[in-house]
Protein backbone atom coordinates (compact mmCIF):
# COMPACT_ATOMS: atom_id res chain seq x y z
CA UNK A 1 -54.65 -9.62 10.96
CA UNK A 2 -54.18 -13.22 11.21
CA UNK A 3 -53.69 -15.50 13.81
CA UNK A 4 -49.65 -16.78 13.77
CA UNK A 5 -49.69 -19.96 16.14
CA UNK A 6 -46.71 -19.60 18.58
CA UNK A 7 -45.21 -22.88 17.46
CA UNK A 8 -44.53 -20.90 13.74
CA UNK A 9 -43.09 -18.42 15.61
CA UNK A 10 -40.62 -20.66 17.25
CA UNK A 11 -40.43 -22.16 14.03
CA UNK A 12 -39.52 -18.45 12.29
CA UNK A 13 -37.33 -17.15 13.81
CA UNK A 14 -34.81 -20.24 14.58
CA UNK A 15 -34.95 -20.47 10.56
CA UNK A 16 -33.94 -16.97 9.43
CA UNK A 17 -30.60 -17.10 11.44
CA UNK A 18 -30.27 -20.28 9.34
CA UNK A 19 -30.21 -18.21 6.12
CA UNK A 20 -28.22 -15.53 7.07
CA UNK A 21 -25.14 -17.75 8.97
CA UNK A 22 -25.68 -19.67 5.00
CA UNK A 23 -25.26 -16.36 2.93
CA UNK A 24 -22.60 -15.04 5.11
CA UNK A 25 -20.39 -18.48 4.64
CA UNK A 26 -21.75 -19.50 0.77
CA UNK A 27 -22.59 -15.83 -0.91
CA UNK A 28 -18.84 -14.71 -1.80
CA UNK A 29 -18.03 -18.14 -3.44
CA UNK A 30 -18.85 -16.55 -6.70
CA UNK A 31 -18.85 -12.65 -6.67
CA UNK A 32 -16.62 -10.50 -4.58
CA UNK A 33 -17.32 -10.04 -1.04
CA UNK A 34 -17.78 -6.05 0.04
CA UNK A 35 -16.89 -7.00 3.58
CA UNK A 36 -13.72 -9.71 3.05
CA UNK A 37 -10.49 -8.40 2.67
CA UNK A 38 -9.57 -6.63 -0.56
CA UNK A 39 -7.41 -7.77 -3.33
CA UNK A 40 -4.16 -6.19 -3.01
CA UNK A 41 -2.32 -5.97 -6.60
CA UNK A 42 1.31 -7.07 -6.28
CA UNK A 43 3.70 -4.24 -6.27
CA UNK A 44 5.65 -3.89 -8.89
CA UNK A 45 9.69 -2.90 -7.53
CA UNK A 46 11.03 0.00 -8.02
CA UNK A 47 15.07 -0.25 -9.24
CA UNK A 48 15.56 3.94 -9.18
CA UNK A 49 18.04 5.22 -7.54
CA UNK A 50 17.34 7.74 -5.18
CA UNK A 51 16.47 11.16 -6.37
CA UNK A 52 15.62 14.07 -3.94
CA UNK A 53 12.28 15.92 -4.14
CA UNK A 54 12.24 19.45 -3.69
CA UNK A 55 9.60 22.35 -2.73
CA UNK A 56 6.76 22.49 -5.44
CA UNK A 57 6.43 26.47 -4.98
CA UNK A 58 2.92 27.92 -5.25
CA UNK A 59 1.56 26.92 -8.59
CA UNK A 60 -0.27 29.31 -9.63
CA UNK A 61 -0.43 28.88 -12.75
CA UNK A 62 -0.57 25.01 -13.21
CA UNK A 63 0.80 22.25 -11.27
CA UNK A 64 2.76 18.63 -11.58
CA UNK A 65 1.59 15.74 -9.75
CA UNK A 66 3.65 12.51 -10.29
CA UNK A 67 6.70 10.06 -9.67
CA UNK A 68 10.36 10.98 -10.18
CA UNK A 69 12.45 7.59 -9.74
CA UNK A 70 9.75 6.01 -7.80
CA UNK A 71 9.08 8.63 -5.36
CA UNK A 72 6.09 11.13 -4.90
CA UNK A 73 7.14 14.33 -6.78
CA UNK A 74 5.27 17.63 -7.42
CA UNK A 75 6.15 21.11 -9.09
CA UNK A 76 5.01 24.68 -10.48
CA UNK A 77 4.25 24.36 -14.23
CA UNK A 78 3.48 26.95 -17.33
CA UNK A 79 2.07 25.98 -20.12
CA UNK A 80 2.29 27.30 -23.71
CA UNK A 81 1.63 26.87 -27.48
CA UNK A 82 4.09 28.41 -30.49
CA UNK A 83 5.07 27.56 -33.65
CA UNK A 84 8.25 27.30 -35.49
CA UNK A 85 8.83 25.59 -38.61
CA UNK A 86 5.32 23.41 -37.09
CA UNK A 87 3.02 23.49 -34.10
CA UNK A 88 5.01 22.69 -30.97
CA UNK A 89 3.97 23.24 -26.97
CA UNK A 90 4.98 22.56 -23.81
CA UNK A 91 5.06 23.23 -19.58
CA UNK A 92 7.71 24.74 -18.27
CA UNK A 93 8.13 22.64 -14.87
CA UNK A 94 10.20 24.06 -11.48
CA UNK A 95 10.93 23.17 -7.76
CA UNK A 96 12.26 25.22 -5.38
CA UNK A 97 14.36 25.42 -2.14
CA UNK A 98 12.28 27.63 0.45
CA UNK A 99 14.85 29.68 2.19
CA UNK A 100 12.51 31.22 4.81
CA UNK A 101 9.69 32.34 2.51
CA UNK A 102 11.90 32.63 -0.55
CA UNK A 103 11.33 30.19 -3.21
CA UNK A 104 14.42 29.50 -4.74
CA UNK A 105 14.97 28.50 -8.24
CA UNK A 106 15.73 24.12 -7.88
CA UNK A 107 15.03 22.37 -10.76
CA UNK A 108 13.87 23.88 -14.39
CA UNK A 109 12.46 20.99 -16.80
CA UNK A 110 11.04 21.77 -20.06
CA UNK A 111 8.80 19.11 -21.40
CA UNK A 112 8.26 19.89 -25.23
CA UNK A 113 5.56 17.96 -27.80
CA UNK A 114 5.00 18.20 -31.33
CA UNK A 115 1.56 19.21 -33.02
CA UNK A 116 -1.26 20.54 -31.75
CA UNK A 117 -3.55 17.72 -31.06
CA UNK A 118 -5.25 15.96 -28.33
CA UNK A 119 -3.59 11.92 -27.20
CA UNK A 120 -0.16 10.74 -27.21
CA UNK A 121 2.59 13.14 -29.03
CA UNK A 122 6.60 11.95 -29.14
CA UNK A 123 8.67 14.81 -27.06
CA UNK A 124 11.67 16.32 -28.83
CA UNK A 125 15.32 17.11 -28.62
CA UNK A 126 15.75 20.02 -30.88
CA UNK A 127 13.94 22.23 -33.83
CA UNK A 128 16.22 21.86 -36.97
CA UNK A 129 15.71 25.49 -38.32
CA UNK A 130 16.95 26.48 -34.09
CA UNK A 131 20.54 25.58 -34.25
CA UNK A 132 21.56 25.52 -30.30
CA UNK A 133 18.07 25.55 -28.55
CA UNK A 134 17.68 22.69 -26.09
CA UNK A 135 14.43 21.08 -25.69
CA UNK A 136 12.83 19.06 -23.16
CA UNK A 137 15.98 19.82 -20.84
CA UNK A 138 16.22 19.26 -17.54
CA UNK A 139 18.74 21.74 -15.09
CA UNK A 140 19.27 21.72 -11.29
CA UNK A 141 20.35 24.82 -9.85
CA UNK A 142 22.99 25.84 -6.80
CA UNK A 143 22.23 29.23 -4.97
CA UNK A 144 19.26 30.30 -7.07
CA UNK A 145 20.22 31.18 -10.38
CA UNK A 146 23.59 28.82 -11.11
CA UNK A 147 23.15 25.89 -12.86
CA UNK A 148 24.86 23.10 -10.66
CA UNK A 149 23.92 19.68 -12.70
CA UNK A 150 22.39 19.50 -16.55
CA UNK A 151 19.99 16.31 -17.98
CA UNK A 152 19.60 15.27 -21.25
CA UNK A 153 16.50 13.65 -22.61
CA UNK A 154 17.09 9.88 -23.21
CA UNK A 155 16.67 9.37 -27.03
CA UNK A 156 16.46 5.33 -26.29
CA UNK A 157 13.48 5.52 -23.82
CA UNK A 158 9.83 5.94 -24.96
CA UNK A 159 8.98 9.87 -23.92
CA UNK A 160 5.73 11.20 -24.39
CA UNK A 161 3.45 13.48 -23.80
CA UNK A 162 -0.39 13.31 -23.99
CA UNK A 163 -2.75 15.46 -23.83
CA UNK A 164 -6.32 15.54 -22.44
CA UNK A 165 -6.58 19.30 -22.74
CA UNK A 166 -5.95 21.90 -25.24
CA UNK A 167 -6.84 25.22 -25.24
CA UNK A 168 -5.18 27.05 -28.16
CA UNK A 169 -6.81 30.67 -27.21
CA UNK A 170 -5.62 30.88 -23.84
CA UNK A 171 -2.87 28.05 -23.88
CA UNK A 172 -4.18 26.02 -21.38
CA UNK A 173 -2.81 22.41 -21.67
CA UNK A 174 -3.68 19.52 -19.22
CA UNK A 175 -2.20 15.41 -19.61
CA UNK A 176 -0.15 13.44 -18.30
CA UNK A 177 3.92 12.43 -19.54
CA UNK A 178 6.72 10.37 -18.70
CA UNK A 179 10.29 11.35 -20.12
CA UNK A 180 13.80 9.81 -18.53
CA UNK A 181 16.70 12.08 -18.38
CA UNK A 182 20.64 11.00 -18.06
CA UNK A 183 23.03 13.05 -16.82
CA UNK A 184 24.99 15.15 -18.96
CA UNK A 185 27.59 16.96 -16.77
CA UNK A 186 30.12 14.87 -13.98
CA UNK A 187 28.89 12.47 -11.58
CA UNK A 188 27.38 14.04 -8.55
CA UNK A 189 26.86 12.52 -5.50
CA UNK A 190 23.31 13.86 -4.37
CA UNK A 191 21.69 13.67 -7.75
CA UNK A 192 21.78 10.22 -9.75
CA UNK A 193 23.13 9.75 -12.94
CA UNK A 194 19.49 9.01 -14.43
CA UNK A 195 16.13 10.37 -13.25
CA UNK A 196 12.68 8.86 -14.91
CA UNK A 197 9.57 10.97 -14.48
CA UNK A 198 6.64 8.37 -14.64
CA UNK A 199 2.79 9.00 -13.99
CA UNK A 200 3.07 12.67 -13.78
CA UNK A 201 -0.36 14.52 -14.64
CA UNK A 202 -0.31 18.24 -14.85
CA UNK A 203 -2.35 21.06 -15.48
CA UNK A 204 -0.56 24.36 -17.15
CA UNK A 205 -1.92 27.65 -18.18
CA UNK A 206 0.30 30.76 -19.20
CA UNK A 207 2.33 32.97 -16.74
């Protein structure tokens, strides 16, 4: 090993310091710095009225994850495939009230696509050859099984449905949507008169 004079080693280790205190002050001019304070995006407001959320139930046999008017919202969902007059599917979506240990029925939304492929498919309001079936409706009930308050689907907004997933055989469907429903029975005062579902990924196999 060789000899270090003790003057380089005065020398040494008064100069590394140097360096560092220079990285720590010049090295994030140009790149991000991992130990600075991170870049917070703006947040974009949120002009929804206020919509309760309700119990999601047990989903066991898919689930909702999303926003409904802004606020953190998750549900129980089914998913199927049929066809009628052409290839349609869809997840049957539901909250509940839990009245000790009893899930009762809350909200049933049916969130219908057309054809059977994967990426972005328009939802729909009706089949022409089923005069009277509702699609992609929307219901809040009152005591379990009465329909208190009834949504229709916005025609004017941009619904869709896409799919990441979708399993034909055993009519598993997974994706994400975002549909906005107005009101279509009288004002109420704990539900608003429109409620936007934005964001919301699911997962939905068959009951």
């Amino acid at each position: 090993m060789k000899y270090i004079p003790n003057a380089l080693y005065r020398y040494n280790f008064g100069f590394i310091p140097m360096i560092l205190i220079w990285l720590i002050l010049n090295g994030c001019q140009h790149e991000p710095c991992l130990f600075g304070h991170p870049q917070i995006p703006d947040l974009v407001p949120c002009n929804a009225a206020y919509a309760p959320t309700y119990h999601p139930g047990k989903m066991e046999f898919g689930r909702v994850a999303g926003l409904k008017n802004c606020r953190p919202f998750s549900a129980s969902a089914v998913g199927w495939v049929g066809t009628y007059t052409f290839p349609i599917f869809g997840i049957a979506i539901n909250t509940f009230e839990d009245w000790d240990g009893f899930y009762a029925d809350k909200e049933s939304i049916d969130i219908i696509g057309v054809g059977l492929k994967l990426g972005s498919s328009p939802v729909i309001t009706k089949v022409d050859s089923m005069v009277g079936v509702s699609f992609n409706s929307y219901y809040i009930h009152v005591d379990h099984d009465v329909f208190d308050e009834s949504y229709r689907l916005d025609t004017t907004y941009d619904n869709f449905i896409y799919l990441t997933l979708l399993d034909t055989i055993n009519d598993r469907l997974e994706g994400w949507f975002e549909c906005r429903f107005i009101l279509d029975t009288p004002p109420s005062n704990i539900h608003p008169d429109t409620v936007i579902f934005t964001e919301c990924y699911f997962e939905a196999g068959p009951q």
